[in-house]
N, C-alpha and C. Protein backbone atom coordinates (compact mmCIF):
# COMPACT_ATOMS: atom_id res chain seq x y z
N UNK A 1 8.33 -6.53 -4.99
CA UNK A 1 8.12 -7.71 -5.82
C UNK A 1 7.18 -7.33 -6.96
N UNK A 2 7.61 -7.84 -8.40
CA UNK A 2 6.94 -7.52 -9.53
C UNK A 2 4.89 -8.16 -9.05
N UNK A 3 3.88 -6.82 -9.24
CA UNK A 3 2.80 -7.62 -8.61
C UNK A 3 2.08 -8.72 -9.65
N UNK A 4 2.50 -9.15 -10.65
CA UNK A 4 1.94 -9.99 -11.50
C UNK A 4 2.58 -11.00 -10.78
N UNK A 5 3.67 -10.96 -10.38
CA UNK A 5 4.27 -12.64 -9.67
C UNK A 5 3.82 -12.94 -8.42
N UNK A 6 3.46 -11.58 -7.87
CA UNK A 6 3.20 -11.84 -6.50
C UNK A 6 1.71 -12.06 -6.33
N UNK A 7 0.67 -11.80 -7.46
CA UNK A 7 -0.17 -11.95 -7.65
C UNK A 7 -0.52 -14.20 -7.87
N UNK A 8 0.40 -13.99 -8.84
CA UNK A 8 0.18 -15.45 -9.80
C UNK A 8 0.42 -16.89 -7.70
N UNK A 9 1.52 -16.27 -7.41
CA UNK A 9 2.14 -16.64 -5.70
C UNK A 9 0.85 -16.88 -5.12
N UNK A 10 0.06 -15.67 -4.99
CA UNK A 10 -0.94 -15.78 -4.29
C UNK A 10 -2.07 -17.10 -4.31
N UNK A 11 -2.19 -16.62 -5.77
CA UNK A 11 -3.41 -17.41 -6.90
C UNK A 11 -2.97 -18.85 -6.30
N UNK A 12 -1.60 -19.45 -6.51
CA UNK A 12 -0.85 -21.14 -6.04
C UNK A 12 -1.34 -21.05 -4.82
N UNK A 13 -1.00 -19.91 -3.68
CA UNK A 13 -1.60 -20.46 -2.34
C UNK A 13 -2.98 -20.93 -2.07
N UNK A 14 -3.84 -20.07 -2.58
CA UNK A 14 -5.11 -20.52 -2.65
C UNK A 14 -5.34 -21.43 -3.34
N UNK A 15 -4.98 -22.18 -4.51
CA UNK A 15 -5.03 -22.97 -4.73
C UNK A 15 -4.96 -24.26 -4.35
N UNK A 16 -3.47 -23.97 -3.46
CA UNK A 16 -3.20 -24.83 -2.29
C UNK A 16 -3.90 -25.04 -1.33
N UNK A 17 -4.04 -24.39 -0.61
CA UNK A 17 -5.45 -23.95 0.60
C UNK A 17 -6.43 -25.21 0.21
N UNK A 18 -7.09 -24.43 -0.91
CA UNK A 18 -8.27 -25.10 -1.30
C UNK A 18 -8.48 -26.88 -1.53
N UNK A 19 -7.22 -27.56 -1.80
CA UNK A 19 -6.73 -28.91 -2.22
C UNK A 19 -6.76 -29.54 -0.81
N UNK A 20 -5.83 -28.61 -0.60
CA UNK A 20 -6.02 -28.90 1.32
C UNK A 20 -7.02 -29.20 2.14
N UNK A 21 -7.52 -28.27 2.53
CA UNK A 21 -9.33 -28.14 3.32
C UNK A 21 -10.19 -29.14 2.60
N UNK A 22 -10.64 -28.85 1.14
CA UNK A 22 -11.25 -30.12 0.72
C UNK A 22 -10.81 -31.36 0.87
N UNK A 23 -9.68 -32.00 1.10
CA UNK A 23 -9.78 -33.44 1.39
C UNK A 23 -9.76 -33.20 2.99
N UNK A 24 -9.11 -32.41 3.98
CA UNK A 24 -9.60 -32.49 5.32
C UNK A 24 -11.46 -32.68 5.66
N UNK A 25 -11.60 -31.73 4.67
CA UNK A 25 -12.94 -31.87 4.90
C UNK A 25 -13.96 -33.12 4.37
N UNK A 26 -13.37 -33.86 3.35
CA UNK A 26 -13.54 -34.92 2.81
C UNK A 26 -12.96 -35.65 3.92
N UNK A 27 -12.26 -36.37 4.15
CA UNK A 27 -11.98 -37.18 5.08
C UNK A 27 -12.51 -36.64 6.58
N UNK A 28 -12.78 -35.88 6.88
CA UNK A 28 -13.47 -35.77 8.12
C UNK A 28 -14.98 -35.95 8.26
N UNK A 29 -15.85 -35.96 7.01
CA UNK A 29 -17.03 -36.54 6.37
C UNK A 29 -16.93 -37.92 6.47
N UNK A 30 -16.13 -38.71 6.33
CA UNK A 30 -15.53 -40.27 6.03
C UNK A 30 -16.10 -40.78 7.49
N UNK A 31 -14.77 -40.15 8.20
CA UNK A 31 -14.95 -40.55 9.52
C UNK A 31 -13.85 -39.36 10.52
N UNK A 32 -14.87 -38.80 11.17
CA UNK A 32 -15.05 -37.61 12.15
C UNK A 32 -13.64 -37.90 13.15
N UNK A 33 -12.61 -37.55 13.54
CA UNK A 33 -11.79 -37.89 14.37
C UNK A 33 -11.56 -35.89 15.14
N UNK A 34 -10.87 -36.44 16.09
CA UNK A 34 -10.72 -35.00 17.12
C UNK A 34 -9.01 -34.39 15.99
N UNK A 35 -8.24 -35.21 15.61
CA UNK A 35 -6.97 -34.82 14.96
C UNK A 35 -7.39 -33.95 13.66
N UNK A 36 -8.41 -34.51 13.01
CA UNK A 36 -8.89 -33.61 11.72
C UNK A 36 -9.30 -32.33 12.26
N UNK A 37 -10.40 -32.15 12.87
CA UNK A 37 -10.77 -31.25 13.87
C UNK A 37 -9.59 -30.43 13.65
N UNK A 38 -8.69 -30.79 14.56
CA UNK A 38 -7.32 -29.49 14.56
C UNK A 38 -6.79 -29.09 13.92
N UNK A 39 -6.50 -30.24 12.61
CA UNK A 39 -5.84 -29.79 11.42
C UNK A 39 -6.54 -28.66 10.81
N UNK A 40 -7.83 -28.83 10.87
CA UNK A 40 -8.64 -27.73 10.31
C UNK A 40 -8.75 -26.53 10.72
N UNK A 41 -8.94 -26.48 11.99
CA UNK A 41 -8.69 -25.35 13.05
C UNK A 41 -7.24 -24.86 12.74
N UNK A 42 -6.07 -25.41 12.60
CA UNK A 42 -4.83 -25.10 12.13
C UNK A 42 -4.67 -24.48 10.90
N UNK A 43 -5.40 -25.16 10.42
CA UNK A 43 -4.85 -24.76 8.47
C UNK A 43 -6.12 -23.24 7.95
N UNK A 44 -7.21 -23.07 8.76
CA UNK A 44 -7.38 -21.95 9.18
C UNK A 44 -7.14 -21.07 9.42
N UNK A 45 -6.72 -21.00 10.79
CA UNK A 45 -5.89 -19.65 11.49
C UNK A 45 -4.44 -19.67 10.61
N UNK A 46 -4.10 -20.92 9.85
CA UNK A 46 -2.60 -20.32 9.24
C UNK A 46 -2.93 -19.19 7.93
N UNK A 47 -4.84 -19.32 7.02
CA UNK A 47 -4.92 -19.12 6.05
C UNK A 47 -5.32 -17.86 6.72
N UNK A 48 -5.87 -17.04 7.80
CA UNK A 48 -6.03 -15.82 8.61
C UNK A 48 -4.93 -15.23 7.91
N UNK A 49 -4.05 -16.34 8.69
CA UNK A 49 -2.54 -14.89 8.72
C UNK A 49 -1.90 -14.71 7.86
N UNK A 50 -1.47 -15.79 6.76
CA UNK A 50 -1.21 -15.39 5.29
C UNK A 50 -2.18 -14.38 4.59
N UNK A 51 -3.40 -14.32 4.83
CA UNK A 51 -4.88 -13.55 4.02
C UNK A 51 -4.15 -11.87 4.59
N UNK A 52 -3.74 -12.03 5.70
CA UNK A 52 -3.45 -10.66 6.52
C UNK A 52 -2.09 -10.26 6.09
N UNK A 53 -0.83 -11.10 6.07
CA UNK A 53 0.72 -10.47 5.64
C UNK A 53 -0.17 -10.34 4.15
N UNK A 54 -0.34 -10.58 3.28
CA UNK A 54 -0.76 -10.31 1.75
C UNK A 54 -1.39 -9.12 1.49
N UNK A 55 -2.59 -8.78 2.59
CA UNK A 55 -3.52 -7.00 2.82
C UNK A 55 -2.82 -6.50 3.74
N UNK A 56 -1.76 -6.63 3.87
CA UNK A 56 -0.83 -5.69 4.65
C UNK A 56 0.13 -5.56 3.72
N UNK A 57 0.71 -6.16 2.92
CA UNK A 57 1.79 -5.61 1.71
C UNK A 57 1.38 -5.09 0.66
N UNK A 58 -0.24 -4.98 0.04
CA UNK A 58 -0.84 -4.62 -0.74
C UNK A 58 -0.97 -3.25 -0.09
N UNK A 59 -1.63 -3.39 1.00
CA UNK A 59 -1.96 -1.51 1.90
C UNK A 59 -0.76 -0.95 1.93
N UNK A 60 0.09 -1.79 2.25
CA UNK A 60 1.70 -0.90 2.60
C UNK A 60 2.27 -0.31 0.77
N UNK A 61 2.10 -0.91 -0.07
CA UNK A 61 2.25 -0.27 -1.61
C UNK A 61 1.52 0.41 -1.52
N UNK A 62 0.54 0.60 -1.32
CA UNK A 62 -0.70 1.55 -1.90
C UNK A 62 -0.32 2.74 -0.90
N UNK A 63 0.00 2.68 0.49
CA UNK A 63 0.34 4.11 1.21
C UNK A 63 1.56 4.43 0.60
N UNK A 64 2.31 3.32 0.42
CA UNK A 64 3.44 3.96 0.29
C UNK A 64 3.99 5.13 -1.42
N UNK A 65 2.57 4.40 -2.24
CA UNK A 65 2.38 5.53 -3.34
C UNK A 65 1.70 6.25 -2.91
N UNK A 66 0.90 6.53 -2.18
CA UNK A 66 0.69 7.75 -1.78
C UNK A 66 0.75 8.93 -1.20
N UNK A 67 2.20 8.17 -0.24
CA UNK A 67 3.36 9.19 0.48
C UNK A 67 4.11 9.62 -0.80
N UNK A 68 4.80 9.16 -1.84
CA UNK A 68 5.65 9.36 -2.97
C UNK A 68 4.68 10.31 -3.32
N UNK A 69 3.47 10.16 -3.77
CA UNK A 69 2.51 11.14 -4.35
C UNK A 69 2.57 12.45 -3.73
N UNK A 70 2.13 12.69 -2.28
CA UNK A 70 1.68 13.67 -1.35
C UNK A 70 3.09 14.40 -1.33
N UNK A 71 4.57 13.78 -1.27
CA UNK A 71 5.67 13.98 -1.23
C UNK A 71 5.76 14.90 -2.52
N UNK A 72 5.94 14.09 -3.77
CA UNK A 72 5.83 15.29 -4.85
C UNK A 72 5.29 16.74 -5.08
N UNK A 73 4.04 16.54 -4.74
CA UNK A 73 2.76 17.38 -4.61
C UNK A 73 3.62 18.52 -4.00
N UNK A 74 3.97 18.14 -2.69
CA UNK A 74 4.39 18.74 -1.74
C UNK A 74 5.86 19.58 -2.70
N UNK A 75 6.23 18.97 -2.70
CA UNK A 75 7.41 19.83 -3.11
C UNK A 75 7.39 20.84 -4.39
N UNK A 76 6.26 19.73 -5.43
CA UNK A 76 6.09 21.01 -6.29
C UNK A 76 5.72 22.27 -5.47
N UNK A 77 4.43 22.13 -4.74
CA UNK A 77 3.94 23.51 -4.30
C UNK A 77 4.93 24.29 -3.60
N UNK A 78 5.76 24.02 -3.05
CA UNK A 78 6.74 24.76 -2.57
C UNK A 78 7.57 25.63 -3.22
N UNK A 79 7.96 24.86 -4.82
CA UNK A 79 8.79 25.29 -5.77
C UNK A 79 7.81 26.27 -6.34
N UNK A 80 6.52 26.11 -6.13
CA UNK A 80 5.93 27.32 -7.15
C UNK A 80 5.98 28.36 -6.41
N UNK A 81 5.64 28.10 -4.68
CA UNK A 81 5.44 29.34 -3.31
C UNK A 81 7.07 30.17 -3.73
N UNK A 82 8.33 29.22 -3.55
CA UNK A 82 9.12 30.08 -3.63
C UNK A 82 9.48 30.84 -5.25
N UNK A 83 8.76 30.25 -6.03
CA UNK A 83 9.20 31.10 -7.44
C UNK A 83 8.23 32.48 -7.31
N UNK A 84 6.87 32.08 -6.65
CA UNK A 84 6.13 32.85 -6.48
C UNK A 84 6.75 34.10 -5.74
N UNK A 85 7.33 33.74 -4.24
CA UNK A 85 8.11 35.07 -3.08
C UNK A 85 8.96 36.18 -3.94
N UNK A 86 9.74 35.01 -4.83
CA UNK A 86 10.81 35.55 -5.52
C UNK A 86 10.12 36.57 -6.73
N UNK A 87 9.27 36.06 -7.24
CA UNK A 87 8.57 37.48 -8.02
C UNK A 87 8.27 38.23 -7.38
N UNK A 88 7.68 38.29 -5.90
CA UNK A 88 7.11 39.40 -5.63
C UNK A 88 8.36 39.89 -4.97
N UNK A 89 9.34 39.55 -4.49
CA UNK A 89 10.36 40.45 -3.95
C UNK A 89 10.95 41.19 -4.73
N UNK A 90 11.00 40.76 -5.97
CA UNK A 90 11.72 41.53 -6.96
C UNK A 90 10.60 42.60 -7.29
N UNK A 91 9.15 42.31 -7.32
CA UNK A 91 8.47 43.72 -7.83
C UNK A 91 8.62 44.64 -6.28
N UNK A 92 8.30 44.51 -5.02
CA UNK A 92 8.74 45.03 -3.97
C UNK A 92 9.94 45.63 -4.48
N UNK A 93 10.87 45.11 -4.40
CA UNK A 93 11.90 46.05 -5.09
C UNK A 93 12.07 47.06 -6.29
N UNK A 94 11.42 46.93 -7.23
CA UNK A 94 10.92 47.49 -8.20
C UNK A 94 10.15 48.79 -7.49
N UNK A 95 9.06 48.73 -7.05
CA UNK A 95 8.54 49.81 -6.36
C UNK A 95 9.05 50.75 -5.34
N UNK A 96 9.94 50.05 -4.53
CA UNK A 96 11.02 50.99 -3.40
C UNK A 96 11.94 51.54 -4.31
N UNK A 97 12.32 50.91 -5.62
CA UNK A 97 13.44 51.88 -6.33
C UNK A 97 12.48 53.10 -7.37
N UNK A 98 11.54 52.78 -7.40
CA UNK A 98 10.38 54.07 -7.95
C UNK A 98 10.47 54.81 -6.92
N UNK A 99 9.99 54.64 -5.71
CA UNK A 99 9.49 55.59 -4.48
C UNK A 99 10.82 56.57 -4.32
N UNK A 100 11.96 55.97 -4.27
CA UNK A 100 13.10 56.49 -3.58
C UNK A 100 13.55 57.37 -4.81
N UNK A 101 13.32 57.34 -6.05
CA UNK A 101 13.61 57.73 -7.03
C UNK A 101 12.39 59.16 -7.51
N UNK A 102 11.11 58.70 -7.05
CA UNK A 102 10.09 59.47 -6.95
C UNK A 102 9.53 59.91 -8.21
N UNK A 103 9.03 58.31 -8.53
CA UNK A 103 8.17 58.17 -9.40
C UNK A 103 7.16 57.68 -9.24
């Protein structure tokens, strides 16, 4: 998901949240009932676990550029190890055709 939208998404939930809880909490100032109580306790633990899928899709981008990263990395160095073997096999060879030649 583009993160400016998923960002702006976020920004509305909390926004929401916040509209929310303040009049629970406003009306439970009014007059105290055991049902507000829960709603609150509810709309809580729901804002836990949205707070958590959101730093879990943010961590999961961020590893997951950094596997793409480590991945690259990785393969360049490989491409240089084997350009690297490949020079030296060819001077190895270079030198066994001196020796055998006896120079």
């Amino acid at each position: 998901m583009n993160k400016k939208l998923h960002n702006l998404k976020h920004i509305r939930y909390l926004t929401d949240f916040e509209v929310i809880t303040n009049n629970l909490l406003n009306w439970k100032k009014k007059k105290p009932i055991k049902e507000l109580d829960d709603m609150l306790e509810s709309i809580v633990s729901i804002n836990h676990y949205v707070i958590e899928i959101y730093e879990n899709e943010l961590y999961h981008e961020q590893i997951q550029s950094e596997y793409r990263s480590d991945k690259l990395r990785a393969i360049d160095r490989a491409t240089k190890a084997e350009s690297k073997v490949l020079e030296l096999e060819n001077e190895i060879n270079k030198l066994k055709t001196k020796i055998q030649l006896g120079l």
